[in-house]
PDB file of N, CA and C in Angstrom:
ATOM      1  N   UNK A   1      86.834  85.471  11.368  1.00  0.00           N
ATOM      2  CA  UNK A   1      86.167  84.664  12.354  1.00  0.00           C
ATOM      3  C   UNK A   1      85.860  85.556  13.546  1.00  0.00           C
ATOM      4  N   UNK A   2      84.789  85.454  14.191  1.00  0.00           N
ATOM      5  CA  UNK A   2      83.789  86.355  14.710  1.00  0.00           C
ATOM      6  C   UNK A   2      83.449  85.445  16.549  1.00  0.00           C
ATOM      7  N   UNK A   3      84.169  85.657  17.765  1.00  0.00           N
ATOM      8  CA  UNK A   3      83.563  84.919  18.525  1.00  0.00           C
ATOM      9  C   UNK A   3      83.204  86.003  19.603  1.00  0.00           C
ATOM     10  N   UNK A   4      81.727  85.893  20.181  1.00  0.00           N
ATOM     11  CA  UNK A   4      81.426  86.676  21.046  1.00  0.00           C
ATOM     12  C   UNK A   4      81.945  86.548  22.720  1.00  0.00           C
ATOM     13  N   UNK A   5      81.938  87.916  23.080  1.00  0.00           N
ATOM     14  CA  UNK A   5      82.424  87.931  24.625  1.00  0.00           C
ATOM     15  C   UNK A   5      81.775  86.734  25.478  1.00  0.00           C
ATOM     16  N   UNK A   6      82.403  85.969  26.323  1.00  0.00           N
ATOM     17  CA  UNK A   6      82.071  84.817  27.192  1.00  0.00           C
ATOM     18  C   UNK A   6      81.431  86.139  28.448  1.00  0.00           C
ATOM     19  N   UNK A   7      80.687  85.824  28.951  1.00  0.00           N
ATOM     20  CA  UNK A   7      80.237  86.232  30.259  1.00  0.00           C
ATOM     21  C   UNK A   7      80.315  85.397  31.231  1.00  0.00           C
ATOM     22  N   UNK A   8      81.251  86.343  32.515  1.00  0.00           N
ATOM     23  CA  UNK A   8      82.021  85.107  33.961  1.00  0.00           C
ATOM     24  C   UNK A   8      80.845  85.586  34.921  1.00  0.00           C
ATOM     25  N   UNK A   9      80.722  84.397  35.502  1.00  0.00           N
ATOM     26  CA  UNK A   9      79.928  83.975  36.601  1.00  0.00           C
ATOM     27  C   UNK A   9      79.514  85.788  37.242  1.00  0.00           C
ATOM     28  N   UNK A  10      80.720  86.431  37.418  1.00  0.00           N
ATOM     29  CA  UNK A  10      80.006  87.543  38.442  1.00  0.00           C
ATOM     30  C   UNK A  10      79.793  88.496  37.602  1.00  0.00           C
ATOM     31  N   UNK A  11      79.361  88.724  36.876  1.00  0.00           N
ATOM     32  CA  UNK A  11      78.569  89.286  35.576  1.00  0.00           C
ATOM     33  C   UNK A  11      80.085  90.112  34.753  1.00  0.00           C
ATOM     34  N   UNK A  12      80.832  90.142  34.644  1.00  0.00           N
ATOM     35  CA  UNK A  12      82.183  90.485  33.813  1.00  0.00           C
ATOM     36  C   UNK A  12      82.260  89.987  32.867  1.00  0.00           C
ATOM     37  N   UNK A  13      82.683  90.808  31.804  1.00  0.00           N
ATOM     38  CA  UNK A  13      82.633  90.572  30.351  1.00  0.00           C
ATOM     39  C   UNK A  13      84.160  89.907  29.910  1.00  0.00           C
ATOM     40  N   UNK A  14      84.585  89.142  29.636  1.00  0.00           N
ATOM     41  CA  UNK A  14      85.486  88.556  29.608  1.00  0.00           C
ATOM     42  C   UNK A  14      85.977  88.305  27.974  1.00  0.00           C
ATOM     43  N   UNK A  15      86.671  89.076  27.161  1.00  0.00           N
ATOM     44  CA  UNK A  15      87.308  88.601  25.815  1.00  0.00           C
ATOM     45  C   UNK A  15      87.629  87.552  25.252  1.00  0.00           C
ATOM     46  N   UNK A  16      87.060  87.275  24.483  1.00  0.00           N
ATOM     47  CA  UNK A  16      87.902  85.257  23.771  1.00  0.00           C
ATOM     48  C   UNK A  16      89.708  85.892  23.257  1.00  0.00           C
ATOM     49  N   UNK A  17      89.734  84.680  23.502  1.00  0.00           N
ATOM     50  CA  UNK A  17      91.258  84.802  23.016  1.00  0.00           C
ATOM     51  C   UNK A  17      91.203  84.014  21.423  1.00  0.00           C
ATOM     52  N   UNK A  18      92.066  84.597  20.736  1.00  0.00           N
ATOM     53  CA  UNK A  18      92.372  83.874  19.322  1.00  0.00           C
ATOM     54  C   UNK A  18      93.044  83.229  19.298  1.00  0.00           C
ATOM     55  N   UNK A  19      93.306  82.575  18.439  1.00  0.00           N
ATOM     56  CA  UNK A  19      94.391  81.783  17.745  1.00  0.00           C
ATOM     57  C   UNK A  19      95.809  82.299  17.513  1.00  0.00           C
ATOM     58  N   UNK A  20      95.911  83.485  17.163  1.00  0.00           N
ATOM     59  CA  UNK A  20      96.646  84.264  16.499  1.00  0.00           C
ATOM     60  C   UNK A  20      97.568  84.930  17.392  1.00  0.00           C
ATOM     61  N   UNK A  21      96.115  85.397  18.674  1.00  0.00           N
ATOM     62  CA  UNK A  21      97.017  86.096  19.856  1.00  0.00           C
ATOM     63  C   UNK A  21      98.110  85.079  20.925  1.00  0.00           C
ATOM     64  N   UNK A  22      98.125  83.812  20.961  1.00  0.00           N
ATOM     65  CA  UNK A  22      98.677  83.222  21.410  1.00  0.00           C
ATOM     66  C   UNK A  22      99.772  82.809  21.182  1.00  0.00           C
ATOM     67  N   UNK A  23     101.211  82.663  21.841  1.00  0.00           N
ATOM     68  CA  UNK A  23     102.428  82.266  21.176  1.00  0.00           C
ATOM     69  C   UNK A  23     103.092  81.478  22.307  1.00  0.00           C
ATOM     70  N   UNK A  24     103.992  81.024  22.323  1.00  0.00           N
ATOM     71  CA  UNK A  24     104.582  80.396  23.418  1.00  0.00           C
ATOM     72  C   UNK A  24     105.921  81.069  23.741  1.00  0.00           C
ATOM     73  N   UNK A  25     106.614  81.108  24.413  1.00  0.00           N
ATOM     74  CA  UNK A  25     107.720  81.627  24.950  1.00  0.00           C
ATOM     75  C   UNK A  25     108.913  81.221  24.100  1.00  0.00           C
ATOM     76  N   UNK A  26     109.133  80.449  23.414  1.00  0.00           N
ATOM     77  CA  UNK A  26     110.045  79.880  22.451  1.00  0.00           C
ATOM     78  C   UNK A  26     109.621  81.250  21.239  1.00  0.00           C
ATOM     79  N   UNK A  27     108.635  81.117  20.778  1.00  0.00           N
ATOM     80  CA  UNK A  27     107.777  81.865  19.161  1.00  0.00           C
ATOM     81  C   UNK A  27     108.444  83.241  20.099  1.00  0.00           C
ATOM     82  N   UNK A  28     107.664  83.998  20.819  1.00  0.00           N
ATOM     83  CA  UNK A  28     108.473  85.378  21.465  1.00  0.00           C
ATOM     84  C   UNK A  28     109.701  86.051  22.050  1.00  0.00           C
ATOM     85  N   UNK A  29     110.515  84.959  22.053  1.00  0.00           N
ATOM     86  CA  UNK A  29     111.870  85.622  22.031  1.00  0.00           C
ATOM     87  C   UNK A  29     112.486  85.397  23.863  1.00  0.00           C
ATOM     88  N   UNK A  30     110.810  84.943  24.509  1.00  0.00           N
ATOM     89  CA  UNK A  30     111.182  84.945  26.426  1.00  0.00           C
ATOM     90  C   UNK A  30     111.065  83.588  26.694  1.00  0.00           C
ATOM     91  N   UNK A  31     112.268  82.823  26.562  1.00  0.00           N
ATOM     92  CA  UNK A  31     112.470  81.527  26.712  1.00  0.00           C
ATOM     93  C   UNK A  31     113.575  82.076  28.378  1.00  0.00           C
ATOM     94  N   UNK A  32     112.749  81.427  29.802  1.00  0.00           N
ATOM     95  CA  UNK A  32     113.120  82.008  30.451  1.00  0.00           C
ATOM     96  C   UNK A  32     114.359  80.988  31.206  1.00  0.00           C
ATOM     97  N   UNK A  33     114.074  79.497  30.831  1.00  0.00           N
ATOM     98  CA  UNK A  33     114.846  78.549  31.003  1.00  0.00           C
ATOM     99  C   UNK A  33     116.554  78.325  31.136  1.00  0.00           C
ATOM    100  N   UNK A  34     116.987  78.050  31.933  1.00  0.00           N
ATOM    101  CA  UNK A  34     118.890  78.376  31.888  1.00  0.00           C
ATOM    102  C   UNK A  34     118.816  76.898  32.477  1.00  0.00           C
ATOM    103  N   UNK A  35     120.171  76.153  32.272  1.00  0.00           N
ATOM    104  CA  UNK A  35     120.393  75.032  32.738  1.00  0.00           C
ATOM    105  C   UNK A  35     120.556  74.704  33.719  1.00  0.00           C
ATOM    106  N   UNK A  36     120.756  75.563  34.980  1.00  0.00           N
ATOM    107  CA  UNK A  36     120.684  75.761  36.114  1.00  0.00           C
ATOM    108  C   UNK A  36     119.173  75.386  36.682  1.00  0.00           C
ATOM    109  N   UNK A  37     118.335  75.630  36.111  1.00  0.00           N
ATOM    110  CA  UNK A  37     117.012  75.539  36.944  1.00  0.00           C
ATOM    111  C   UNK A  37     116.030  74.632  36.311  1.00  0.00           C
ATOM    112  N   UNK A  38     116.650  73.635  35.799  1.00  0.00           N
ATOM    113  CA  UNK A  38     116.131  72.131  35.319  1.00  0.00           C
ATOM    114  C   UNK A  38     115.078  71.284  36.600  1.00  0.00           C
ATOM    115  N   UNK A  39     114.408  70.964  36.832  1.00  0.00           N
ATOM    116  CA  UNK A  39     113.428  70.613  37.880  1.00  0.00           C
ATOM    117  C   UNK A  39     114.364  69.049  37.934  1.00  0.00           C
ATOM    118  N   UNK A  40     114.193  68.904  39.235  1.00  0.00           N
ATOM    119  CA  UNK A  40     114.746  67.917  40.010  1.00  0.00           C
ATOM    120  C   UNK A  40     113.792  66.787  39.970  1.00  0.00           C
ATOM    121  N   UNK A  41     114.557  65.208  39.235  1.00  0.00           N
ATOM    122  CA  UNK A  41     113.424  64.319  39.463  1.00  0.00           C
ATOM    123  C   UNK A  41     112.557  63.695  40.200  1.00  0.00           C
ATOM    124  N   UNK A  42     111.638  63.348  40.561  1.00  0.00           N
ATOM    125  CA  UNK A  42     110.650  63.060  41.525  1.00  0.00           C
ATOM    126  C   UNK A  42     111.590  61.098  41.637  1.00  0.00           C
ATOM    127  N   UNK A  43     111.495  61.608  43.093  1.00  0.00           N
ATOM    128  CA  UNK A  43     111.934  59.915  43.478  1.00  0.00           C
ATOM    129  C   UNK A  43     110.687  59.398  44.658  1.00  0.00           C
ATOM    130  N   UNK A  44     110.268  58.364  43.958  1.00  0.00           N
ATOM    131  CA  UNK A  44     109.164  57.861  44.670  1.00  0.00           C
ATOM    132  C   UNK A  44     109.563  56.559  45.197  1.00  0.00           C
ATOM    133  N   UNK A  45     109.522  56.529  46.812  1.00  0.00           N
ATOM    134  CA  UNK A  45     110.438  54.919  47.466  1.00  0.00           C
ATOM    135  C   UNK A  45     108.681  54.502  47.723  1.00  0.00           C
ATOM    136  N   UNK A  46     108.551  53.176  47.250  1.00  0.00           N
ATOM    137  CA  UNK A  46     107.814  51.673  47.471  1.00  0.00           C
ATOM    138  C   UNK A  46     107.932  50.776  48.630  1.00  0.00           C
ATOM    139  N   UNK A  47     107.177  50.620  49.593  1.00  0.00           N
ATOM    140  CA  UNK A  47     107.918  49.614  50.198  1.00  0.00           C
ATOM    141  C   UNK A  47     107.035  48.355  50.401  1.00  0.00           C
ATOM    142  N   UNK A  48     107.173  46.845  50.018  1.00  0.00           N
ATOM    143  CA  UNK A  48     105.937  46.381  49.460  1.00  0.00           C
ATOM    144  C   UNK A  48     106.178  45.836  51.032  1.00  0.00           C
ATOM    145  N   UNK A  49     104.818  45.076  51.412  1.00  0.00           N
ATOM    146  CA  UNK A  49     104.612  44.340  52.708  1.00  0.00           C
ATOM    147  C   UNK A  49     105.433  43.015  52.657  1.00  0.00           C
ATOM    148  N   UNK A  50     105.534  42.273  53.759  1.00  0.00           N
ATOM    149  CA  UNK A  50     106.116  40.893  53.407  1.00  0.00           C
ATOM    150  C   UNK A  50     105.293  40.177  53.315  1.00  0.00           C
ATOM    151  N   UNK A  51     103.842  40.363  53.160  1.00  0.00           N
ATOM    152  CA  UNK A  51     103.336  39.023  52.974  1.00  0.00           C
ATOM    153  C   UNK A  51     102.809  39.323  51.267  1.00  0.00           C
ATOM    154  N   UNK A  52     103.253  40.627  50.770  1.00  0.00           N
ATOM    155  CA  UNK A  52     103.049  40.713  49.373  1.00  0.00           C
ATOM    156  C   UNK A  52     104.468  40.325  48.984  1.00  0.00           C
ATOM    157  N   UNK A  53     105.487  39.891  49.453  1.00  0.00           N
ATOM    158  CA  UNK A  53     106.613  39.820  48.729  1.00  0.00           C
ATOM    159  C   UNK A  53     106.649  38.180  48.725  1.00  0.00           C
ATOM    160  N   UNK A  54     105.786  37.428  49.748  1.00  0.00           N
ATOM    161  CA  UNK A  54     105.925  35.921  49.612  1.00  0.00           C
ATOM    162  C   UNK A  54     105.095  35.555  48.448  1.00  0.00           C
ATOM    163  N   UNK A  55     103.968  36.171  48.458  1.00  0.00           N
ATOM    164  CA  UNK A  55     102.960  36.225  47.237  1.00  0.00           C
ATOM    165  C   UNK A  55     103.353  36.086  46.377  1.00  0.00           C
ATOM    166  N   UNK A  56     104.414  37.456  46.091  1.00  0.00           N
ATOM    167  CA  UNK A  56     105.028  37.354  44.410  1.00  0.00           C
ATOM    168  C   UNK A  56     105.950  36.762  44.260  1.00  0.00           C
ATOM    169  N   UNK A  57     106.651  35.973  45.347  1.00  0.00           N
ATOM    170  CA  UNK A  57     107.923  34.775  44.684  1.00  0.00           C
ATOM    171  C   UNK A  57     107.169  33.553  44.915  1.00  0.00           C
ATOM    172  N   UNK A  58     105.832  33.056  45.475  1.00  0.00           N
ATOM    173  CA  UNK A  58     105.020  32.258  45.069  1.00  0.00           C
ATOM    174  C   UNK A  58     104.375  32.623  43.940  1.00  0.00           C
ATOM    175  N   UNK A  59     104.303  33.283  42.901  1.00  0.00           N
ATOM    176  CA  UNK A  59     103.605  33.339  41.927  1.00  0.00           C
ATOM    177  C   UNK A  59     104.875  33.678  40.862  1.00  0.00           C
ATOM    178  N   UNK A  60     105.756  33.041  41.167  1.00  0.00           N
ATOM    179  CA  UNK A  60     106.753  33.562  40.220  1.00  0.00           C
ATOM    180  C   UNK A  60     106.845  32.900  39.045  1.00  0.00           C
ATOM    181  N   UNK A  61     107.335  32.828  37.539  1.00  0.00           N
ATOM    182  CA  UNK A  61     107.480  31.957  36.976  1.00  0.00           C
ATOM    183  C   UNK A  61     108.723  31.394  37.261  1.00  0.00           C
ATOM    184  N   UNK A  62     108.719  30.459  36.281  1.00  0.00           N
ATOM    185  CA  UNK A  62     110.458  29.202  36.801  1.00  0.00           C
ATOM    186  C   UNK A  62     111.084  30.187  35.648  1.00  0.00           C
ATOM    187  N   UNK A  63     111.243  30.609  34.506  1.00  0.00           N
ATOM    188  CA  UNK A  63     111.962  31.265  33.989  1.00  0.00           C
ATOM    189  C   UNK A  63     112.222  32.708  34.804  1.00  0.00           C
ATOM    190  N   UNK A  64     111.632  33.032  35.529  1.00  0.00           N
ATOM    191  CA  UNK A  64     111.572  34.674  36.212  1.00  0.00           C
ATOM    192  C   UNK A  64     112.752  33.826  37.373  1.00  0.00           C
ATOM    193  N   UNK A  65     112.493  32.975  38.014  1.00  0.00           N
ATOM    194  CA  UNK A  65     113.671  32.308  38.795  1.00  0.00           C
ATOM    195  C   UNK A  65     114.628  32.309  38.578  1.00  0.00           C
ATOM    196  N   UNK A  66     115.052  31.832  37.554  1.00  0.00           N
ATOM    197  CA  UNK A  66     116.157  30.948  36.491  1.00  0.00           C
ATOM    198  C   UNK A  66     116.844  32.357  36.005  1.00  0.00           C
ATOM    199  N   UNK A  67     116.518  33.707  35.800  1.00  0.00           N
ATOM    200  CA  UNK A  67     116.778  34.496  35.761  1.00  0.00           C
ATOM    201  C   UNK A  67     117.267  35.712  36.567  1.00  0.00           C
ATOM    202  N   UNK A  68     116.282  35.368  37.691  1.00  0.00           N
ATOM    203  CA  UNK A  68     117.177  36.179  39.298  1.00  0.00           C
ATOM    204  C   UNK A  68     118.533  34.878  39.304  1.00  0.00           C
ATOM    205  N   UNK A  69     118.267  33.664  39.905  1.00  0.00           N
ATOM    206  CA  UNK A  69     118.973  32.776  39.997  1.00  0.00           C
ATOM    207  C   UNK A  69     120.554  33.235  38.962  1.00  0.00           C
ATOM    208  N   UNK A  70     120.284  33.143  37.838  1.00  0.00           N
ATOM    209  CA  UNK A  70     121.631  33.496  37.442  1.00  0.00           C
ATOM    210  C   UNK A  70     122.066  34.783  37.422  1.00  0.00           C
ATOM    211  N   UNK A  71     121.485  35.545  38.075  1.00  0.00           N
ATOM    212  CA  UNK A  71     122.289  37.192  38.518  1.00  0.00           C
ATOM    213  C   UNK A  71     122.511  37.395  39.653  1.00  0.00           C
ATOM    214  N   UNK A  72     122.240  36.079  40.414  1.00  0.00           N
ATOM    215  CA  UNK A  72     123.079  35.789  41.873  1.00  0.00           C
ATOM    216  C   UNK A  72     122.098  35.859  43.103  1.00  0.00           C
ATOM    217  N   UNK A  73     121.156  35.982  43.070  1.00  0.00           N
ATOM    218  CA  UNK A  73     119.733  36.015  43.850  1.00  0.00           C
ATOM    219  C   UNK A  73     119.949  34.430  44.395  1.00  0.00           C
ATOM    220  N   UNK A  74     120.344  34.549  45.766  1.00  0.00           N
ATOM    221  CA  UNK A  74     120.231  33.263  46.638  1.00  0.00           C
ATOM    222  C   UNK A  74     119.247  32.761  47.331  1.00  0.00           C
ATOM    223  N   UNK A  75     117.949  33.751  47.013  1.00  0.00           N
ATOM    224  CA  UNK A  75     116.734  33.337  47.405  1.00  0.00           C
ATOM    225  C   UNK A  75     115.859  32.141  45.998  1.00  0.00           C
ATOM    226  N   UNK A  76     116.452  33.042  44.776  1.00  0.00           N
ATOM    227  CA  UNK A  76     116.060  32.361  43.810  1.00  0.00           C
ATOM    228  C   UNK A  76     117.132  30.876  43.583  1.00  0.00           C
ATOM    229  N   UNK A  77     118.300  30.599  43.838  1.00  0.00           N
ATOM    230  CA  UNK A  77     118.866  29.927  43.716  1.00  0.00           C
ATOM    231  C   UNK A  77     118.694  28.829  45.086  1.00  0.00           C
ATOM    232  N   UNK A  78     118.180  29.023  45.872  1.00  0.00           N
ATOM    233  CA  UNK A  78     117.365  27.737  46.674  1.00  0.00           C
ATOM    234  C   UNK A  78     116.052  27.000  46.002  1.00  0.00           C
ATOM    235  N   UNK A  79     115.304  28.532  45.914  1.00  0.00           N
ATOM    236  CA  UNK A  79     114.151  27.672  45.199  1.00  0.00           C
ATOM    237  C   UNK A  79     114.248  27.001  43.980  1.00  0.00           C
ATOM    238  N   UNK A  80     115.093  27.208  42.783  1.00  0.00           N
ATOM    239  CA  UNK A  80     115.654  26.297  42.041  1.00  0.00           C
ATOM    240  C   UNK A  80     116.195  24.994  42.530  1.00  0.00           C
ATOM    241  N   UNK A  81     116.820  25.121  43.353  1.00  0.00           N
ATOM    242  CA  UNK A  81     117.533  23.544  44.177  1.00  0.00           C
ATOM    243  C   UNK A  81     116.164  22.605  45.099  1.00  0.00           C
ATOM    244  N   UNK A  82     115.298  23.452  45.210  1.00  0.00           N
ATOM    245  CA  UNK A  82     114.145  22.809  46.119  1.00  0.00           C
ATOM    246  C   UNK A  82     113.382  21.945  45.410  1.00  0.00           C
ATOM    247  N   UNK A  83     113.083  22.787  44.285  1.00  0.00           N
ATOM    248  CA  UNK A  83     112.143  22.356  42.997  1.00  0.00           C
ATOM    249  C   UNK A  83     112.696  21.241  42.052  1.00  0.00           C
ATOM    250  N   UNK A  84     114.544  21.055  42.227  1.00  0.00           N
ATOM    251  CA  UNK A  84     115.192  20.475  41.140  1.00  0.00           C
ATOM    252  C   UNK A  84     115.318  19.416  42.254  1.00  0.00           C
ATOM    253  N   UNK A  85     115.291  19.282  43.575  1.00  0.00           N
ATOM    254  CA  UNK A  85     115.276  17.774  44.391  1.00  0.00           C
ATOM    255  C   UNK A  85     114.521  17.206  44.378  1.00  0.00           C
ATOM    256  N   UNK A  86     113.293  18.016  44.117  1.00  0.00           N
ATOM    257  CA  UNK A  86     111.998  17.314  44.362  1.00  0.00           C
ATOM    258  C   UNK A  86     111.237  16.545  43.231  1.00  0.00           C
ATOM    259  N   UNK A  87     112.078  17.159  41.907  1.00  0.00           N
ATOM    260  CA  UNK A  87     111.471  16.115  40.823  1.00  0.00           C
ATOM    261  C   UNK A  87     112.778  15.168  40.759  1.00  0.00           C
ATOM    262  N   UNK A  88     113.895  14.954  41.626  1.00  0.00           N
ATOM    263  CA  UNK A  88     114.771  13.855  41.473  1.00  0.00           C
ATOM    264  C   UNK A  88     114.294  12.961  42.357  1.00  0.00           C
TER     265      UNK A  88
END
């Protein structure tokens, strides 16, 4: 297989690379990685507005309630009691 020189913008003759010539650092033996220098995870803080947070517990479902509600959410456990007086 036969591919001709690419020519770069400022008139330089530039070589194709093969298939063949390429390897990764694992395939060559220079795996430069030690456990020490593992990249640190990206922590990304959110902070939603309050009038997007009334939004989304007005748009909540009654099972999404019923579910904060029993993991101790006392915001969800009013609105359960509000909703359960009001159809008594």
């Amino acid at each position: 297989m036969s591919i001709s020189p690419i020519t770069a913008s400022a008139g330089q003759s530039v070589a194709p690379i093969s298939s063949k010539s390429v390897t990764s650092a694992n395939e060559s033996g220079n795996d430069t990685r030690t456990s020490s220098s593992q990249p640190m995870p990206i922590v990304d803080k959110v902070t939603i507005s309050p009038a997007a947070k009334a939004l989304q517990e007005a748009t909540e479902t009654t099972a999404q309630t019923v579910k904060e509600a029993n993991s101790g959410d006392a915001q969800a456990k009013r609105k359960l009691a509000t909703e359960n007086a009001g159809k008594a």
